[in-house]
Protein backbone atom coordinates (compact mmCIF):
# COMPACT_ATOMS: atom_id res chain seq x y z
CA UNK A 1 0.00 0.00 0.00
CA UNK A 2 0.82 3.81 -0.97
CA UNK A 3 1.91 5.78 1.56
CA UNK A 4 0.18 9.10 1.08
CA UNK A 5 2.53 12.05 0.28
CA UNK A 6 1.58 14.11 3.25
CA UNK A 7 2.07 11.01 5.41
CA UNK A 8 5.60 11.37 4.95
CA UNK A 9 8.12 12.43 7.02
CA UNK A 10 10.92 15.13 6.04
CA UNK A 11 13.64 12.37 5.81
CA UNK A 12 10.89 10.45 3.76
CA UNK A 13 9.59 13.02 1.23
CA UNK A 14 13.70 13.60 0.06
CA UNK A 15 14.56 10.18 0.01
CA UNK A 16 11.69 9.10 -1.80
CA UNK A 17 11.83 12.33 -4.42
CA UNK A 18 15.76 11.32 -4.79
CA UNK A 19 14.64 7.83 -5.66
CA UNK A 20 11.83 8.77 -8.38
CA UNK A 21 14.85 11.13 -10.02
CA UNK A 22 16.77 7.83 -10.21
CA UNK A 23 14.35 6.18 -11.79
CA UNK A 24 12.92 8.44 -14.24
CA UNK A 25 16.64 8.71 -14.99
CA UNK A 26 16.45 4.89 -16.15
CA UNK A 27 13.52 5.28 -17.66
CA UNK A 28 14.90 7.72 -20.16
CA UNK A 29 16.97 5.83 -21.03
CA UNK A 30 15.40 2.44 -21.37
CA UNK A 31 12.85 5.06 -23.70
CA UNK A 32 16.36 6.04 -25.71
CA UNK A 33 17.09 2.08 -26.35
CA UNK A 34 13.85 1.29 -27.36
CA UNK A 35 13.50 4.03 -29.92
CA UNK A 36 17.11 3.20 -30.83
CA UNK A 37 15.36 -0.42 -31.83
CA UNK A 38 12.37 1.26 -33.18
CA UNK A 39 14.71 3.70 -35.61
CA UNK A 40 16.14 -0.20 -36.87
CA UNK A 41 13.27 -2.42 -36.77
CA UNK A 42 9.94 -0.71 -37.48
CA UNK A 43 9.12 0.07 -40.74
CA UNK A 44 8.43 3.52 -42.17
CA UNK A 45 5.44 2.37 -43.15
CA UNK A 46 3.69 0.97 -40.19
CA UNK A 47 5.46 4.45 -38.01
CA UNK A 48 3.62 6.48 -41.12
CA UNK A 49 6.76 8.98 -40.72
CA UNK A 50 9.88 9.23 -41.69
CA UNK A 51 11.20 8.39 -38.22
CA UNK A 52 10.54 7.56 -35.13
CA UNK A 53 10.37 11.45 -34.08
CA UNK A 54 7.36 12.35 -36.06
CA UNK A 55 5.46 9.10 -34.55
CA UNK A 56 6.48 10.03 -31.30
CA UNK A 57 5.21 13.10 -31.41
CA UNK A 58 2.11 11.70 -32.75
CA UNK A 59 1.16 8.93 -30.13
CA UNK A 60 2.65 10.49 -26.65
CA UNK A 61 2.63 14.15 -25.15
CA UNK A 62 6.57 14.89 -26.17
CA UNK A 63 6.95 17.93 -28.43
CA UNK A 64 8.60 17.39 -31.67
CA UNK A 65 11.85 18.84 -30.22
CA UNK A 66 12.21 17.07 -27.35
CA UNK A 67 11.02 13.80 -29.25
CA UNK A 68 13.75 15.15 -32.16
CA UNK A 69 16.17 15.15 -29.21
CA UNK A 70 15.26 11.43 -28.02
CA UNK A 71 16.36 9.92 -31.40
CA UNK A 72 19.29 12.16 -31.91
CA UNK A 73 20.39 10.44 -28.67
CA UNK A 74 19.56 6.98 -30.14
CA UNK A 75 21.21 7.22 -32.99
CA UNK A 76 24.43 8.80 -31.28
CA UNK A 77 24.73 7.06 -28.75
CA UNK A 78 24.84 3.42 -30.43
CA UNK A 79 28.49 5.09 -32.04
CA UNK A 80 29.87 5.74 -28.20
CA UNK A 81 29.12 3.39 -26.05
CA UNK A 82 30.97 5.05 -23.43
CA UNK A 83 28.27 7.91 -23.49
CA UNK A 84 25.16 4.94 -23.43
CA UNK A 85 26.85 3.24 -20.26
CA UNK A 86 26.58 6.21 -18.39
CA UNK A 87 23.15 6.99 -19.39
CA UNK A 88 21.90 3.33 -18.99
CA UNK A 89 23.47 2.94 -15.40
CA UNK A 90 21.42 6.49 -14.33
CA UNK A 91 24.48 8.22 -13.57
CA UNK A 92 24.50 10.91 -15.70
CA UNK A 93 21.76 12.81 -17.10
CA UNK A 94 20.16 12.75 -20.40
CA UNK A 95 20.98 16.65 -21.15
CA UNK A 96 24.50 16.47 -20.33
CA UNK A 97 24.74 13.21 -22.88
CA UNK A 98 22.95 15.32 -25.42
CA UNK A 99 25.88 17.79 -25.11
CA UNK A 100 28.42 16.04 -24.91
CA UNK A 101 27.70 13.54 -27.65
CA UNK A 102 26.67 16.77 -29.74
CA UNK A 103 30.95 17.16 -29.10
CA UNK A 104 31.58 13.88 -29.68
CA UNK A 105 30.08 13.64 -33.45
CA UNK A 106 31.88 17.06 -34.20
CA UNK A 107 34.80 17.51 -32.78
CA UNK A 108 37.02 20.65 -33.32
CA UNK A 109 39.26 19.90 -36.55
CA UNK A 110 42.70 19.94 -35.18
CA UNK A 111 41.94 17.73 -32.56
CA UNK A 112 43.83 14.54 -32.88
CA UNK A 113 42.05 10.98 -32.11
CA UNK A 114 43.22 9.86 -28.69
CA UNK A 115 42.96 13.58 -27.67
CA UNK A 116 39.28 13.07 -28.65
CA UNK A 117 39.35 10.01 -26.75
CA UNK A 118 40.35 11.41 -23.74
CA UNK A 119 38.30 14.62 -23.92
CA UNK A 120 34.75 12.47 -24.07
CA UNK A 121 36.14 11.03 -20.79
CA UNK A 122 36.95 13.81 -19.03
CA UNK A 123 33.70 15.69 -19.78
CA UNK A 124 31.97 11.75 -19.14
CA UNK A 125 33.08 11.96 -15.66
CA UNK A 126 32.54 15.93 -15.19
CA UNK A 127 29.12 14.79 -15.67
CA UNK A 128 28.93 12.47 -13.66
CA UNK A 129 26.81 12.48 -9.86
CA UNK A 130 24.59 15.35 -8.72
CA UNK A 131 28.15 17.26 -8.52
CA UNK A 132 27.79 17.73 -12.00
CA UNK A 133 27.33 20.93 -14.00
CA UNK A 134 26.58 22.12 -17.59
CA UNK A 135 28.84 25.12 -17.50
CA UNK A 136 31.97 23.37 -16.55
CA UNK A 137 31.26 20.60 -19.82
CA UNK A 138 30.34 24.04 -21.62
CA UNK A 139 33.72 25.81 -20.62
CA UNK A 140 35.70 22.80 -21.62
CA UNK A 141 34.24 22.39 -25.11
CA UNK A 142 34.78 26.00 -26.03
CA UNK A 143 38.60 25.73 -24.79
CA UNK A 144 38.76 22.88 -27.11
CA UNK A 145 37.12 24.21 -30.43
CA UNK A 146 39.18 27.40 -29.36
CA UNK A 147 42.39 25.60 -29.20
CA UNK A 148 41.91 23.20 -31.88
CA UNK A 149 39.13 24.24 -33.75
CA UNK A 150 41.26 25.36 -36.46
CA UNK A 151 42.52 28.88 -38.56
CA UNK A 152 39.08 30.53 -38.05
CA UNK A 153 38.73 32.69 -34.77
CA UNK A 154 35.46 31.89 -33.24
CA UNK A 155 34.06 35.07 -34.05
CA UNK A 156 34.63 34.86 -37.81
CA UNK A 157 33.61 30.93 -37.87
CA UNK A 158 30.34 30.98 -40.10
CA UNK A 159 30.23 26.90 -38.97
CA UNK A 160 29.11 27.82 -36.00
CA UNK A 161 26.00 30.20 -36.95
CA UNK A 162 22.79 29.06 -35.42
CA UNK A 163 19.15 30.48 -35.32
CA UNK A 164 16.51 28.57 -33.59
CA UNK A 165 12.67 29.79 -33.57
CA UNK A 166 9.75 28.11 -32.14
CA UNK A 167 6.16 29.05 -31.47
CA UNK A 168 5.55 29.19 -27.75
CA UNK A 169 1.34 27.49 -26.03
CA UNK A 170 0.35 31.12 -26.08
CA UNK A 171 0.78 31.44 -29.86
CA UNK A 172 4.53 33.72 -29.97
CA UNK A 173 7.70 32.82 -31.34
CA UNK A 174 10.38 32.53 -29.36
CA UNK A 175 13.88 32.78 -31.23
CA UNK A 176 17.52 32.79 -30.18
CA UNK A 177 20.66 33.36 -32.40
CA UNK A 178 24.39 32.75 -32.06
CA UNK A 179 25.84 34.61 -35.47
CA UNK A 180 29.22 35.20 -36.34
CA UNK A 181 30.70 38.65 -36.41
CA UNK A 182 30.48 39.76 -39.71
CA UNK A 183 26.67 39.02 -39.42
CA UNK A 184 25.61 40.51 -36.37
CA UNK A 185 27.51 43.66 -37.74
CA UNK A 186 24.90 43.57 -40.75
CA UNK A 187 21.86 42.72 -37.87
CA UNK A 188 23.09 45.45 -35.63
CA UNK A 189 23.58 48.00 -38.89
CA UNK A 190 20.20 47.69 -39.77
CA UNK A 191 18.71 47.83 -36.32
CA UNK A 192 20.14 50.69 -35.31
CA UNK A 193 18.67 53.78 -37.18
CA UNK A 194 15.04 52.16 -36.42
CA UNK A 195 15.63 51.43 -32.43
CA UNK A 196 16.36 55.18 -31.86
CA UNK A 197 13.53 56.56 -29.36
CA UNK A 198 10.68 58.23 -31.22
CA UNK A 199 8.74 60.76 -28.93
CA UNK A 200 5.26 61.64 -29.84
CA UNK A 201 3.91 64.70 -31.29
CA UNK A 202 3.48 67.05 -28.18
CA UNK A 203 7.03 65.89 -26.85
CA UNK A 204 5.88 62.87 -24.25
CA UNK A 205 9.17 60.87 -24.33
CA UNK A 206 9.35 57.03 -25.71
CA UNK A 207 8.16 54.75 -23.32
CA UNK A 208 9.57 51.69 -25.04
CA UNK A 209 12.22 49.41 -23.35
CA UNK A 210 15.15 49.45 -25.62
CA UNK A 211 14.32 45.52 -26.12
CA UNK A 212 11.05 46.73 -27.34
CA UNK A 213 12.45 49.21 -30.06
CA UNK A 214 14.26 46.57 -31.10
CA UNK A 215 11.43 43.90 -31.76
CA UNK A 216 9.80 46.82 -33.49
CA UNK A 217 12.90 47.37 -35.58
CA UNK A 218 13.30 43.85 -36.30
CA UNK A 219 9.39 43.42 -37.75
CA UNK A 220 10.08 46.79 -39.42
CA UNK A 221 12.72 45.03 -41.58
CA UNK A 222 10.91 41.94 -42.36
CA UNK A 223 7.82 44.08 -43.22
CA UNK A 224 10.52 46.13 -46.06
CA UNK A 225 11.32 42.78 -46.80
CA UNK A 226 8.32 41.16 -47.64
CA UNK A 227 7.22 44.07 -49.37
CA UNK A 228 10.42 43.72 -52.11
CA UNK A 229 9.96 41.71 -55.54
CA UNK A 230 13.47 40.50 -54.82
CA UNK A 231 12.06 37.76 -52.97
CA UNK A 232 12.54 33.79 -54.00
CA UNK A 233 10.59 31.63 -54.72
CA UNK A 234 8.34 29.03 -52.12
CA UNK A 235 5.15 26.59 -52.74
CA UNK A 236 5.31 28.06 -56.31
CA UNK A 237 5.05 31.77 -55.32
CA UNK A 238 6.80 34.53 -53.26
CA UNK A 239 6.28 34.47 -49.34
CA UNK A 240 3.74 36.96 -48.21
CA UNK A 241 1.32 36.79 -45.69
CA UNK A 242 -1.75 34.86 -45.52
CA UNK A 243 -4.93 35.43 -43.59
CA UNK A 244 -7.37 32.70 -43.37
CA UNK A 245 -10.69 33.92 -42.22
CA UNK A 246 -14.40 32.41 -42.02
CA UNK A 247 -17.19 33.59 -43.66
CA UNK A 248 -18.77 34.34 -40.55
CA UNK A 249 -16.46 36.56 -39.01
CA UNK A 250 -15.83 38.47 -42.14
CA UNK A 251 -19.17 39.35 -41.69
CA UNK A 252 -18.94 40.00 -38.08
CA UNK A 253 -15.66 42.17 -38.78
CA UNK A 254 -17.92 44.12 -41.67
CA UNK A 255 -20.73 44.68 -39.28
CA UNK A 256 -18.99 45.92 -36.41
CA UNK A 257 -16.56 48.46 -39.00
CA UNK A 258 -16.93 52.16 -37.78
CA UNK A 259 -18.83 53.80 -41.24
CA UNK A 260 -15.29 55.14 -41.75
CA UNK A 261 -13.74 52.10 -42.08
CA UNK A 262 -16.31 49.65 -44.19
CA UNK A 263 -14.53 50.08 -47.73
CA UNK A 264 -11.39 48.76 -46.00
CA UNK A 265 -13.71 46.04 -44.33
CA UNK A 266 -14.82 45.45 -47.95
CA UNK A 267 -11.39 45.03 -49.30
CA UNK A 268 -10.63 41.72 -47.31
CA UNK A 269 -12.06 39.71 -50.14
CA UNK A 270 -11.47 39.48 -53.48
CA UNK A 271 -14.56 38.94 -55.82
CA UNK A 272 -14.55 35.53 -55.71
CA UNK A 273 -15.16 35.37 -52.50
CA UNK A 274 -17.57 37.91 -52.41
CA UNK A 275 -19.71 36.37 -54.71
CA UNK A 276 -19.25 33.20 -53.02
CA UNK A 277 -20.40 34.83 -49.66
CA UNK A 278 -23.55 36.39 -51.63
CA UNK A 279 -24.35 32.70 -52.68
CA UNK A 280 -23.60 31.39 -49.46
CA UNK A 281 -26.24 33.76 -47.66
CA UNK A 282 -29.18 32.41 -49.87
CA UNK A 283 -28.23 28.65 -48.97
CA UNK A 284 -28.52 26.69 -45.95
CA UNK A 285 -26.30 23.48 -45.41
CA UNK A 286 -27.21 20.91 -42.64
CA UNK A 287 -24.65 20.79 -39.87
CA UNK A 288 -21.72 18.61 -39.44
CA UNK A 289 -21.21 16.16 -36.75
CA UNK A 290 -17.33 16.99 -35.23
CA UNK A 291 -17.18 13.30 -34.40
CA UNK A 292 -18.23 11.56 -37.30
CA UNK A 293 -17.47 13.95 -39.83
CA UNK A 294 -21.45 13.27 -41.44
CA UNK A 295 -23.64 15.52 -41.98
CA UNK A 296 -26.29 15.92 -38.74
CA UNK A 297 -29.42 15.43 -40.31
CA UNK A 298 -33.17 16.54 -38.75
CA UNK A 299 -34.50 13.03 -37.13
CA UNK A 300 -38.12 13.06 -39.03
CA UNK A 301 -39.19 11.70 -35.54
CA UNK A 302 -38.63 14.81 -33.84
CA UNK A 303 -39.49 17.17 -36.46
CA UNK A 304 -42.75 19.36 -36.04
CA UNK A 305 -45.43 18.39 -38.42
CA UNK A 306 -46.56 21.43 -40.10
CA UNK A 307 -49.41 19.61 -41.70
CA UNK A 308 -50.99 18.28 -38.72
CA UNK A 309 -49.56 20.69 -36.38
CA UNK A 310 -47.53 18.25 -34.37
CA UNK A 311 -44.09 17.71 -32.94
CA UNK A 312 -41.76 16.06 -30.74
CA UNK A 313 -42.45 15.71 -27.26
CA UNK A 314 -40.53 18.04 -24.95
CA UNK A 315 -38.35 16.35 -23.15
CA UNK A 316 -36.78 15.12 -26.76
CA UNK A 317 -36.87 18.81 -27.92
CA UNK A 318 -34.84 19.63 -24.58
CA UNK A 319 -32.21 17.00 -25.28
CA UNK A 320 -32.06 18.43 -28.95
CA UNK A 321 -31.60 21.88 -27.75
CA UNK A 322 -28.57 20.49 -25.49
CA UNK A 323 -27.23 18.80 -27.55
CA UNK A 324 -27.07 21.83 -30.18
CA UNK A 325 -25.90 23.69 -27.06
CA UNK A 326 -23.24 21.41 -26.47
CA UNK A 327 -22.22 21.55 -30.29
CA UNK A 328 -22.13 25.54 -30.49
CA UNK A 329 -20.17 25.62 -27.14
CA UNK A 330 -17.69 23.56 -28.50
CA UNK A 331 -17.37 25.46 -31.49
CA UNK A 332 -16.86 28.22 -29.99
CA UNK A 333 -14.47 27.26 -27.60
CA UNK A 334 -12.03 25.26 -29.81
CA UNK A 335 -13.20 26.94 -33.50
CA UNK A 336 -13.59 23.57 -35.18
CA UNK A 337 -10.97 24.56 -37.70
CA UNK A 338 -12.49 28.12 -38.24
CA UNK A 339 -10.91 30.42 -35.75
CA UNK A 340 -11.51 33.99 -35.99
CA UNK A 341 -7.85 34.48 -37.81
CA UNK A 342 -5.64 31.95 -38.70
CA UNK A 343 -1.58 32.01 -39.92
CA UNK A 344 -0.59 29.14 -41.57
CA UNK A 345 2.90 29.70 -39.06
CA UNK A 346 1.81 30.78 -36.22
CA UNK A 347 -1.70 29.83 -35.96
CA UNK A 348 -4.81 31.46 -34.55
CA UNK A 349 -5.14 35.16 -34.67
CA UNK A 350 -7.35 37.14 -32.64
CA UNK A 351 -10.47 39.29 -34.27
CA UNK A 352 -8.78 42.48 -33.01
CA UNK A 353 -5.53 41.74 -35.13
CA UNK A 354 -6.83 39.68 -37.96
CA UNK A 355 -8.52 43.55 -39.01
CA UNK A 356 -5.79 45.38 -38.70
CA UNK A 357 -4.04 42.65 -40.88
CA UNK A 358 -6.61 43.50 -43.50
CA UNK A 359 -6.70 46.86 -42.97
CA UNK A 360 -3.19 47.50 -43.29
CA UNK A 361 -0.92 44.79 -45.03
CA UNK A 362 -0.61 43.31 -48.18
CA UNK A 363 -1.97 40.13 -47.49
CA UNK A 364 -4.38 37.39 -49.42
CA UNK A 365 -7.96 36.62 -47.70
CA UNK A 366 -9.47 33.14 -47.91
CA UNK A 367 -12.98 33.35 -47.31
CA UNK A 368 -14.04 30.19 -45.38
CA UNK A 369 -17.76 28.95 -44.84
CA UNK A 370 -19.00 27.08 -41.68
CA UNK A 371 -16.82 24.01 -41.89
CA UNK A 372 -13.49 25.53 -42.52
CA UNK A 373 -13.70 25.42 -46.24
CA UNK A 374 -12.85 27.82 -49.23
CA UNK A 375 -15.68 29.28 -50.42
CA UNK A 376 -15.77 29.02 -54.54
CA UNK A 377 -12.23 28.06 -55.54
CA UNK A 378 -12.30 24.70 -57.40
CA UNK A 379 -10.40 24.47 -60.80
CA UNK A 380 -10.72 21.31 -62.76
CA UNK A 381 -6.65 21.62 -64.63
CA UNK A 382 -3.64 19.58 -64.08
CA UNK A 383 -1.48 21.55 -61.86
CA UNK A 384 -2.57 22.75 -58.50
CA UNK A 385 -3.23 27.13 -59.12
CA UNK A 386 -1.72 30.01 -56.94
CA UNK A 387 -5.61 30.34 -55.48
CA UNK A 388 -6.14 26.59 -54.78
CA UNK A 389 -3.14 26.20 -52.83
CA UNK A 390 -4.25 29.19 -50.79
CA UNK A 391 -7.37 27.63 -50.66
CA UNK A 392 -5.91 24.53 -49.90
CA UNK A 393 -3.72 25.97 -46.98
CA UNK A 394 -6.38 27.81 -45.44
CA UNK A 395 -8.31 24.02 -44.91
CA UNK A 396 -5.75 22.31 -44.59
CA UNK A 397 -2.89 24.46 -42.24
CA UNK A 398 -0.19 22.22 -43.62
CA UNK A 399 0.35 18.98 -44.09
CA UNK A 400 -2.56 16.94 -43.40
CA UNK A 401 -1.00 13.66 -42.77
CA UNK A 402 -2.70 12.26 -38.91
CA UNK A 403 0.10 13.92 -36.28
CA UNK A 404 2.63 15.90 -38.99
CA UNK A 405 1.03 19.38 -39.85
CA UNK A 406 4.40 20.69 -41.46
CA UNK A 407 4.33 23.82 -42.71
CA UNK A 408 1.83 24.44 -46.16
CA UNK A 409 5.31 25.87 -47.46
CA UNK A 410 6.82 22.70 -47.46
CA UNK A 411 3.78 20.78 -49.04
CA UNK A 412 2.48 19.83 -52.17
CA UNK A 413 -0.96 19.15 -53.62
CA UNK A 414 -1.57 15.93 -53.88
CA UNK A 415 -4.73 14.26 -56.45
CA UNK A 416 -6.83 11.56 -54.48
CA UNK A 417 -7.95 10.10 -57.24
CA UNK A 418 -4.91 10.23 -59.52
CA UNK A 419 -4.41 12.70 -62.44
CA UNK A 420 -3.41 9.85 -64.51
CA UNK A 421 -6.73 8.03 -63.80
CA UNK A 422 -8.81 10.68 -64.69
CA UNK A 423 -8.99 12.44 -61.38
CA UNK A 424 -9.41 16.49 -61.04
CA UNK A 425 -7.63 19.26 -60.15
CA UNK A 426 -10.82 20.58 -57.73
CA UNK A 427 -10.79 21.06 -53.75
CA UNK A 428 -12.13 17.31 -53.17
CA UNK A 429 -9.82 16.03 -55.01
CA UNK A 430 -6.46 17.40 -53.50
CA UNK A 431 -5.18 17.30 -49.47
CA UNK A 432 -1.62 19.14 -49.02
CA UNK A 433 0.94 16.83 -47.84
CA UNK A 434 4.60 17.09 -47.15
CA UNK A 435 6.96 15.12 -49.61
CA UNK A 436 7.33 12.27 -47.23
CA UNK A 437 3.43 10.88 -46.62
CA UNK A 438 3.13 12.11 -50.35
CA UNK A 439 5.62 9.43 -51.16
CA UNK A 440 3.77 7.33 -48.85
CA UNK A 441 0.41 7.52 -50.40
CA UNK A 442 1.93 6.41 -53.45
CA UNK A 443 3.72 3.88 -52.18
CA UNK A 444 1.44 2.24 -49.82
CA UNK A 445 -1.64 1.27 -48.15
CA UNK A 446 -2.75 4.05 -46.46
CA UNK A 447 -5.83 5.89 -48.51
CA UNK A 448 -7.24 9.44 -47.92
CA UNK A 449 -10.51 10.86 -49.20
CA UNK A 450 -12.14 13.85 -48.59
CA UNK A 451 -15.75 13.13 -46.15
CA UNK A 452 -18.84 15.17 -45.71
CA UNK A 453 -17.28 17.75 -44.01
CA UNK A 454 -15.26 18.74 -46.98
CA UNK A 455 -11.51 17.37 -45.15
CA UNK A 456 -9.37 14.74 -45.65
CA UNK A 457 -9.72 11.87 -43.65
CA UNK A 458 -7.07 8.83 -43.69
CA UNK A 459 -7.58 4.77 -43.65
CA UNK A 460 -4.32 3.28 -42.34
CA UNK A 461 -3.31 -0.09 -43.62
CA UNK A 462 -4.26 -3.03 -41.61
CA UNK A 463 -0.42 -3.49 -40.55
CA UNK A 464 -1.27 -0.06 -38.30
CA UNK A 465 -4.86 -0.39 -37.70
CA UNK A 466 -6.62 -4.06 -37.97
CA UNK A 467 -10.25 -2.41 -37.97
CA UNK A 468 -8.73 0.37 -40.82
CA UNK A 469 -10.97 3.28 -38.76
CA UNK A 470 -10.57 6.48 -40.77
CA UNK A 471 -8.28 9.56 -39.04
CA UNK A 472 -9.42 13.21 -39.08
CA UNK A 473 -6.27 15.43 -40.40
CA UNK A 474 -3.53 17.21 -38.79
CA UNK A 475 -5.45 20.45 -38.18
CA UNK A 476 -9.21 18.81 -37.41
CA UNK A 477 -7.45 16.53 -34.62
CA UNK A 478 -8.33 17.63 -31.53
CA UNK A 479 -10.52 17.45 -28.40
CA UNK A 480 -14.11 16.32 -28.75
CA UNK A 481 -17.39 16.69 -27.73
CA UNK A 482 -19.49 13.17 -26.91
């Protein structure tokens, strides 16, 4: 029997937290060897990724870094078993194997072989025991690369550039940096004449932090930037922003315009869309189930009889009501796919901002109807066009591959029913995938179609799923109501 937490004493509760350390220690690494077996054994196929990081991220709660990180160790470690041992016996932690086998694959240049050798021991044992710490492995790898690291100064080393960006659970982007000289000159250069303080009109001094000035700076440049036509080329067109926004809330955002504003309200769409929003307005579509992905059709049981002026009974029209209740609150609580705003980086995008984005960028508006879908952009050619993938990107978010969602910039349009066979170019016939699962379409069992709801849905093979039970995509996975 459990001892209850607050049962134990003082001596207890640190020996005990000590011991779960240990363990979750060897757990980590029993979880390194048996991805290490998966990254050999399991077929891409039956994983659906390319590796075991993608289907990690797909089946547990690890982000794809930190599942990235788990098979970088796997595969590392397997070439220095001196690095595993200490891992696998829980005396050194997982982080400080990550860095030091990080040395271990790339050492500096000059360094010769049994200096190597003896280096990965050294920092082995530094590591080793709650004594250890990161900045004393960090120290001695710099001294190293410094030493031996070869003719370039570490300033001037280009090898060593890094930028890393990520989008944060509150919808930022977090980014760090470690440049070489010559290119945090040209950062610096061009952040400086836009990160002086700007006071306002009647002389109030600039409030802004000087960190502040220069984030502003920095979004000033990418704004010149993206503005430029000496851009190249991505997904078949120049990067520029996209806004993906519902017919709904267009509406919403046009109703709600000061009188001053409503042509700029009215610019949002293009006249596509417009007209596909004027069309829209004179038809009603039955709902859609967010479970099933079927339409929810009237039960004629429960429907009023206008003819003999009867209906259901009211403890059935209660439970209907809830259940519509239920339904609404759960739309508007997790958007069902049609958010307010949404970037195909960085996600959803509040009302407030998603106007001012229309209002005052160069941008392209997808107009979405009630399910999350393109209003009025089907083609029937052979090559995806400029407006279907936007189309495409605003159902889709990226790739729609079950757990992957990579970015719509690295996708491609991909026919369901093949070109070849006589399938066409049109919205339910194309789902964006990346090049990997569109190689694996091709190339194996697993089938997509496009349900009731206007989305892809996916049948795994029977190697992955016995009963074959079809998979909502990437960006319609999600929490449900029952």
């Amino acid at each position: 029997m459990t001892t209850e937490i607050w049962q134990l004493s003082e001596s207890e509760l640190l020996a005990d937290a000590a011991a779960v350390s240990h363990e979750i220690q060897l757990l980590e690494a029993r979880r390194i060897a048996l991805v290490a077996e998966i990254d050999t054994r399991v077929s891409r196929e039956k994983l659906g990724f390319p590796g075991p990081a993608g289907w990690l991220t797909s089946t547990t709660l690890l982000s794809p870094s930190k599942a990235t990180k788990i098979v970088a160790l796997a595969r590392g470690m397997a070439a220095f078993p001196d690095i595993a041992d200490a891992v696998n016996t829980g005396v050194m932690s997982v982080d400080h194997a990550a860095l030091i086998l990080t040395f271990a694959e790339t050492p500096p240049k000059d360094l010769p072989e049994e200096g190597r050798v003896m280096a990965r021991t050294a920092m082995i044992a530094a590591a080793t025991g709650p004594e250890a710490r990161t900045g004393r492995i960090r120290a001695a790898i710099t001294k190293l690369e410094d030493e031996f690291g070869g003719k370039t100064p570490p300033p001037e080393n280009t090898d060593r550039n890094e930028l890393f960006a990520s989008t944060t659970l509150n919808g930022r982007l977090v980014a760090k940096m470690d440049v070489d000289a010559v290119t945090g000159e040209k950062l610096l250069t061009a952040l400086s004449p836009l990160t002086e303080p700007r006071p306002a009109a009647d002389g109030t001094p600039d409030d802004r932090s000087p960190a502040k000035r220069r984030a502003d700076a920095f979004g000033h440049i990418l704004d010149q930037y993206l503005a430029s036509s000496n851009r190249p080329i991505e997904g078949g067109e120049r990067p520029h922003l996209n806004l993906h926004i519902s017919l709904r809330d267009l509406t919403d955002l046009r109703d709600s315009a000061d009188t001053a504003d409503t042509a700029d309200a009215d610019d949002i769409a293009d006249d596509e869309p417009s007209r596909a929003a004027t069309e829209s307005d004179n038809n009603t579509a039955d709902p859609v189930d967010i479970n099933t992905g079927h339409p929810i059709h009237p039960d004629p049981a429960t429907e009023p009889d206008h003819e003999n002026g009867s209906g259901s009974d009211t403890a059935s029209g209660s439970e209907d009501d809830r259940c519509a209740t239920d339904r609404g609150a759960y739309r508007d609580l997790f958007g069902d796919g049609t958010s307010v705003g949404w970037l195909p980086w960085m996600g959803p995008l509040s009302r407030n901002t998603s106007r001012q984005l229309a209002c005052d960028c160069v941008l392209t508006a997808i107009v979405m109807d009630e399910n999350g879908n393109p209003l009025n952009l089907a083609r029937t050619a052979r090559t995806v066009s400029a407006k279907q993938r936007k189309a495409l990107t605003a159902r889709d978010h990226g790739c729609a591959f079950p757990g992957c969602g990579k970015s719509a910039a690295w996708t491609e349009g991909h026919h369901i029913w093949h070109w070849a066979d006589g399938g066409p170019t049109d919205m339910n016939n194309l789902v964006l995938l990346c090049g990997f699962h569109h190689r694996l379409m091709h190339h194996s069992d697993w089938e997509v179609f496009v349900g009731t709801d206007n989305h892809p849905w996916f049948i795994p093979p029977a190697t992955v799923d016995p009963y074959r039970q079809p998979r909502q995509s990437h960006a319609r996975a999600g929490p449900h109501i029952a």
